[in-house]
Protein backbone atom coordinates (compact mmCIF):
# COMPACT_ATOMS: atom_id res chain seq x y z
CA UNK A 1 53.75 108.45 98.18
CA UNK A 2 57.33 110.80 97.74
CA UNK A 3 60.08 108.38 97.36
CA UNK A 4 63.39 109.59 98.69
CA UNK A 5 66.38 109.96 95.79
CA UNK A 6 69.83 109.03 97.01
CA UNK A 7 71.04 112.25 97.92
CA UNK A 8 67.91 112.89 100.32
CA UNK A 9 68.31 109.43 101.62
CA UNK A 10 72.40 110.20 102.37
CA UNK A 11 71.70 113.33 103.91
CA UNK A 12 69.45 111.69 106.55
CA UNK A 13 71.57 108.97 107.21
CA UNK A 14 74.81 111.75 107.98
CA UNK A 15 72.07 113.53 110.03
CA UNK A 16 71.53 110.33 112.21
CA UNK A 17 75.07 109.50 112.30
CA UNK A 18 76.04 113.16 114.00
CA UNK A 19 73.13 112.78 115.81
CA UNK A 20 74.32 109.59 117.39
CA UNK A 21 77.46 110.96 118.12
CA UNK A 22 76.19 114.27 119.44
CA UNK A 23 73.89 111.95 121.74
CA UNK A 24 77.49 110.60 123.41
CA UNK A 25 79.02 112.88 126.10
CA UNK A 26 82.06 114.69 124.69
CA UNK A 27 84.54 112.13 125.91
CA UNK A 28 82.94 109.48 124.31
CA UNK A 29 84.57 110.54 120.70
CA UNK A 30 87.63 109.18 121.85
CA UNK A 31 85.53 105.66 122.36
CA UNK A 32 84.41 106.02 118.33
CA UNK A 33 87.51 104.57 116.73
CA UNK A 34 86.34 105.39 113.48
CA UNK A 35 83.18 107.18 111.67
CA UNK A 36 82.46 105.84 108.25
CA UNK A 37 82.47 108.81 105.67
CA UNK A 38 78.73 109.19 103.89
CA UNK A 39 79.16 107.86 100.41
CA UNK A 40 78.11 110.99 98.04
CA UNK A 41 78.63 111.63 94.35
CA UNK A 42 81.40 114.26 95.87
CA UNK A 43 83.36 111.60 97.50
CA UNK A 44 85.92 109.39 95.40
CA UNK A 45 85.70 105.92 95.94
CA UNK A 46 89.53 105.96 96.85
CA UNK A 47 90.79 105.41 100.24
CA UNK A 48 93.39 108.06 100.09
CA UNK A 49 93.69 110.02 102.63
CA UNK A 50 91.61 113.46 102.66
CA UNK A 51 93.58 116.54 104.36
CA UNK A 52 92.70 120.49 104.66
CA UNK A 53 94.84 123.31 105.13
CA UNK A 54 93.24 126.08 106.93
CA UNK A 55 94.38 130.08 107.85
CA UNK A 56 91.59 131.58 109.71
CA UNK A 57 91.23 135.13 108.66
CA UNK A 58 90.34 136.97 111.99
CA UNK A 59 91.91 134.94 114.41
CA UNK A 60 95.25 134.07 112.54
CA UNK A 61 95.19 130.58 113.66
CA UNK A 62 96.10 127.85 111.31
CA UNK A 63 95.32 123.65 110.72
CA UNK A 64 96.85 121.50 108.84
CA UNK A 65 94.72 118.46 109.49
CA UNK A 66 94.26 114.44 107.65
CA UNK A 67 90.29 114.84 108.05
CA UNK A 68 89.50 111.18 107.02
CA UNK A 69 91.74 108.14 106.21
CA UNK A 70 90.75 104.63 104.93
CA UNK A 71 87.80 105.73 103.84
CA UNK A 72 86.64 106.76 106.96
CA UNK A 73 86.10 110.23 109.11
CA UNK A 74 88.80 110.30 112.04
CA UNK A 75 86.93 111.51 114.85
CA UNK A 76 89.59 113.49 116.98
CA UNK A 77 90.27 115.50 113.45
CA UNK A 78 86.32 116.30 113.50
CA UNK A 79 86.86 117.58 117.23
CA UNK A 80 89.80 119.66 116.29
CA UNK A 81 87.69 121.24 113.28
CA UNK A 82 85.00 122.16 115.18
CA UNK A 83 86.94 123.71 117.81
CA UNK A 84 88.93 125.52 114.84
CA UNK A 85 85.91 126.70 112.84
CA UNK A 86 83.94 127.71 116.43
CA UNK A 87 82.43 131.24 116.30
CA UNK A 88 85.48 133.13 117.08
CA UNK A 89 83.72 136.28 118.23
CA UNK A 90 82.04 134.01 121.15
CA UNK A 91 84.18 130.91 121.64
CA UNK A 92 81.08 128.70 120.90
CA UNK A 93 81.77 125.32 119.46
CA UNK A 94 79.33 123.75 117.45
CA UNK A 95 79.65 120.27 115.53
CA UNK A 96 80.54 121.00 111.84
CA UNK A 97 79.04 119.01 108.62
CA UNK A 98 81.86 116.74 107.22
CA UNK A 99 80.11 117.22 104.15
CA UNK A 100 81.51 120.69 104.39
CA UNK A 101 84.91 119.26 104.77
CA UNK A 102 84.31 117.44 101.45
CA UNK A 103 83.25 119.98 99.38
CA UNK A 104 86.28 121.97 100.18
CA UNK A 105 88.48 118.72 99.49
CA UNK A 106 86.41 117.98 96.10
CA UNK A 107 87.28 122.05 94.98
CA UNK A 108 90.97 120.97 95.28
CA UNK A 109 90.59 118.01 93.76
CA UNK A 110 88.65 119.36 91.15
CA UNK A 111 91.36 122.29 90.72
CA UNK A 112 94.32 120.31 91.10
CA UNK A 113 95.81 122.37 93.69
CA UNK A 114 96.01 121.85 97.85
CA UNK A 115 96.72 125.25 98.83
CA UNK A 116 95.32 126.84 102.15
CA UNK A 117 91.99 127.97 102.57
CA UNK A 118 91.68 130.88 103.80
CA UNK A 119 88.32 131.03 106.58
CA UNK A 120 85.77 134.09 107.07
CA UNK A 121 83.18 132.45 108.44
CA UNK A 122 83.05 128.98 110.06
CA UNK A 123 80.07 128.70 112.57
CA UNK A 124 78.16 130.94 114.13
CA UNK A 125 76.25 131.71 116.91
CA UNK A 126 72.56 132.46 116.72
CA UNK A 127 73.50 135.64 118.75
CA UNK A 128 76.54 136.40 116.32
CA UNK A 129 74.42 135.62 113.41
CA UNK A 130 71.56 138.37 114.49
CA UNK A 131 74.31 140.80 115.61
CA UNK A 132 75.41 140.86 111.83
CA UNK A 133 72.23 140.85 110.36
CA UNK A 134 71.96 144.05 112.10
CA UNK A 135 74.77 145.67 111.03
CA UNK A 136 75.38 144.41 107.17
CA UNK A 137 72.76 142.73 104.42
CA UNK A 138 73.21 139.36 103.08
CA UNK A 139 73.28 137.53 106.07
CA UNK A 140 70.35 135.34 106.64
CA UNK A 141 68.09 134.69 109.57
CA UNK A 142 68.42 131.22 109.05
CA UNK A 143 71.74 131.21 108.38
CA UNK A 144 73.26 127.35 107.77
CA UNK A 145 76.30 128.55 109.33
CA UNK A 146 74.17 128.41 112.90
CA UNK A 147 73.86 124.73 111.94
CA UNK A 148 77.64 124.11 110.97
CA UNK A 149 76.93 123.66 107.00
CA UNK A 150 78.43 126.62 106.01
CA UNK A 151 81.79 128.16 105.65
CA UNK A 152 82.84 131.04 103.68
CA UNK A 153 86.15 130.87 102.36
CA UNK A 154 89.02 131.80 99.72
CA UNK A 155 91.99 129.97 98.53
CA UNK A 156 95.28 131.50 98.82
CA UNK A 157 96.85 132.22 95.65
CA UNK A 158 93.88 131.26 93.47
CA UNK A 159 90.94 133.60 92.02
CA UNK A 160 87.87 133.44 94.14
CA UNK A 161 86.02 133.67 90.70
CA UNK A 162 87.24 129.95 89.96
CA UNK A 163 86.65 128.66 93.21
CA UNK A 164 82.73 129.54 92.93
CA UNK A 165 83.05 128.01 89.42
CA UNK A 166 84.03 125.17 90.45
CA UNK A 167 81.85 124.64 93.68
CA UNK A 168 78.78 125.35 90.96
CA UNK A 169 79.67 122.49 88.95
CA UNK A 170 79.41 120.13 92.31
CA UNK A 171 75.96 120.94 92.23
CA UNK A 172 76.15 119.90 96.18
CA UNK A 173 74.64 122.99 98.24
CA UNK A 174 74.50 126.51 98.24
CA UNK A 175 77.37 128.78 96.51
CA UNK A 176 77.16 132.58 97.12
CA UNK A 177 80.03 134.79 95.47
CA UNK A 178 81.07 137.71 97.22
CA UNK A 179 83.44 139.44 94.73
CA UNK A 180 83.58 142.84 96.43
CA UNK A 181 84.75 140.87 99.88
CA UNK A 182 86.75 138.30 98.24
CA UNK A 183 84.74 135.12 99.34
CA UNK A 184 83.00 132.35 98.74
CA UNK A 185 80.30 130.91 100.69
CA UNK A 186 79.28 127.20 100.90
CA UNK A 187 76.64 124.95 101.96
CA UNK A 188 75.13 121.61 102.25
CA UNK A 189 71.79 122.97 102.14
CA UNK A 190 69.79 122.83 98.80
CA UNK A 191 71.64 123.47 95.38
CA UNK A 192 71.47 127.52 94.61
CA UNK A 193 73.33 130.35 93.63
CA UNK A 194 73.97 133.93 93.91
């Protein structure tokens, strides 16, 4: 019989969790006082408060946002980021992985800095997603950012070089460099590179 590792097992549990909460009508989040945060080797065991600074790229909206606090997601900053990282060519909201969230917070921990990150790509649509796959390469059918575990992403002021260095050593999903764009893209999916 497979046995599970940790990581497998965490994954599933974070699954179930958003999938109880995606099970609730939309109001209900504001019923959810709190949403424990997934313990992962990319999470501290500190109860500081984790916060993101966003500039979105094509839409020239920013967030300034306190994601999670006492150890625990806050639920209305979750709404906010998903309506903030929504496919922004068709207005389509779609729940986003706070394991995401994470692994950007881990980079700046990781690099000692808290400057903005700067967003390409948060989700997108299945229709978006084929519409690009027509006109450009790299993108893939099935694309994680359909799911909401992917963004792609640079941080002001800091070389995008470093930034994919640093998500590498996380070992905690996918990490594609795009030096001729200026971007980096992450993922919860499995650990690879390119």
């Amino acid at each position: 019989m497979n046995r599970m590792n940790r990581r497998s097992f965490l994954a599933l549990g974070a699954k179930a969790v958003v999938g109880l909460c995606l099970a609730q009508a939309t109001p209900a989040w504001a019923s959810i006082p709190t949403i424990p945060i997934i313990p992962t080797s990319l999470v501290e065991k500190s109860k500081k408060p984790r916060s993101l600074s966003f500039y979105h790229t094509h839409t020239k909206e920013r967030l300034n946002i306190i994601y999670a606090k006492s150890g625990e997601y806050d639920p209305k900053a979750l709404v906010q980021i998903n309506n903030y990282l929504r496919d922004f060519r068709t207005s389509e909201v779609h729940t986003i992985d706070p394991a995401v969230l994470d692994i950007l917070w881990t980079i700046q921990q990781k690099m000692c800095c808290n400057r903005t990150y700067e967003v390409i790509s948060g989700y997108r649509s299945p229709k978006t997603n084929e519409q690009l796959r027509k006109r450009t390469t790299g993108v893939a059918k099935r694309s994680l950012h359909m799911k909401g575990q992917a963004i792609d992403v640079r941080i002001t002021g800091e070389k995008t070089k470093t930034v994919r260095d640093c998500a590498i050593s996380l070992k905690s999903g996918g990490v594609g460099y795009y030096a001729k764009s200026n971007f980096v893209h992450l993922d919860t999916g499995r650990v690879r590179f390119w």
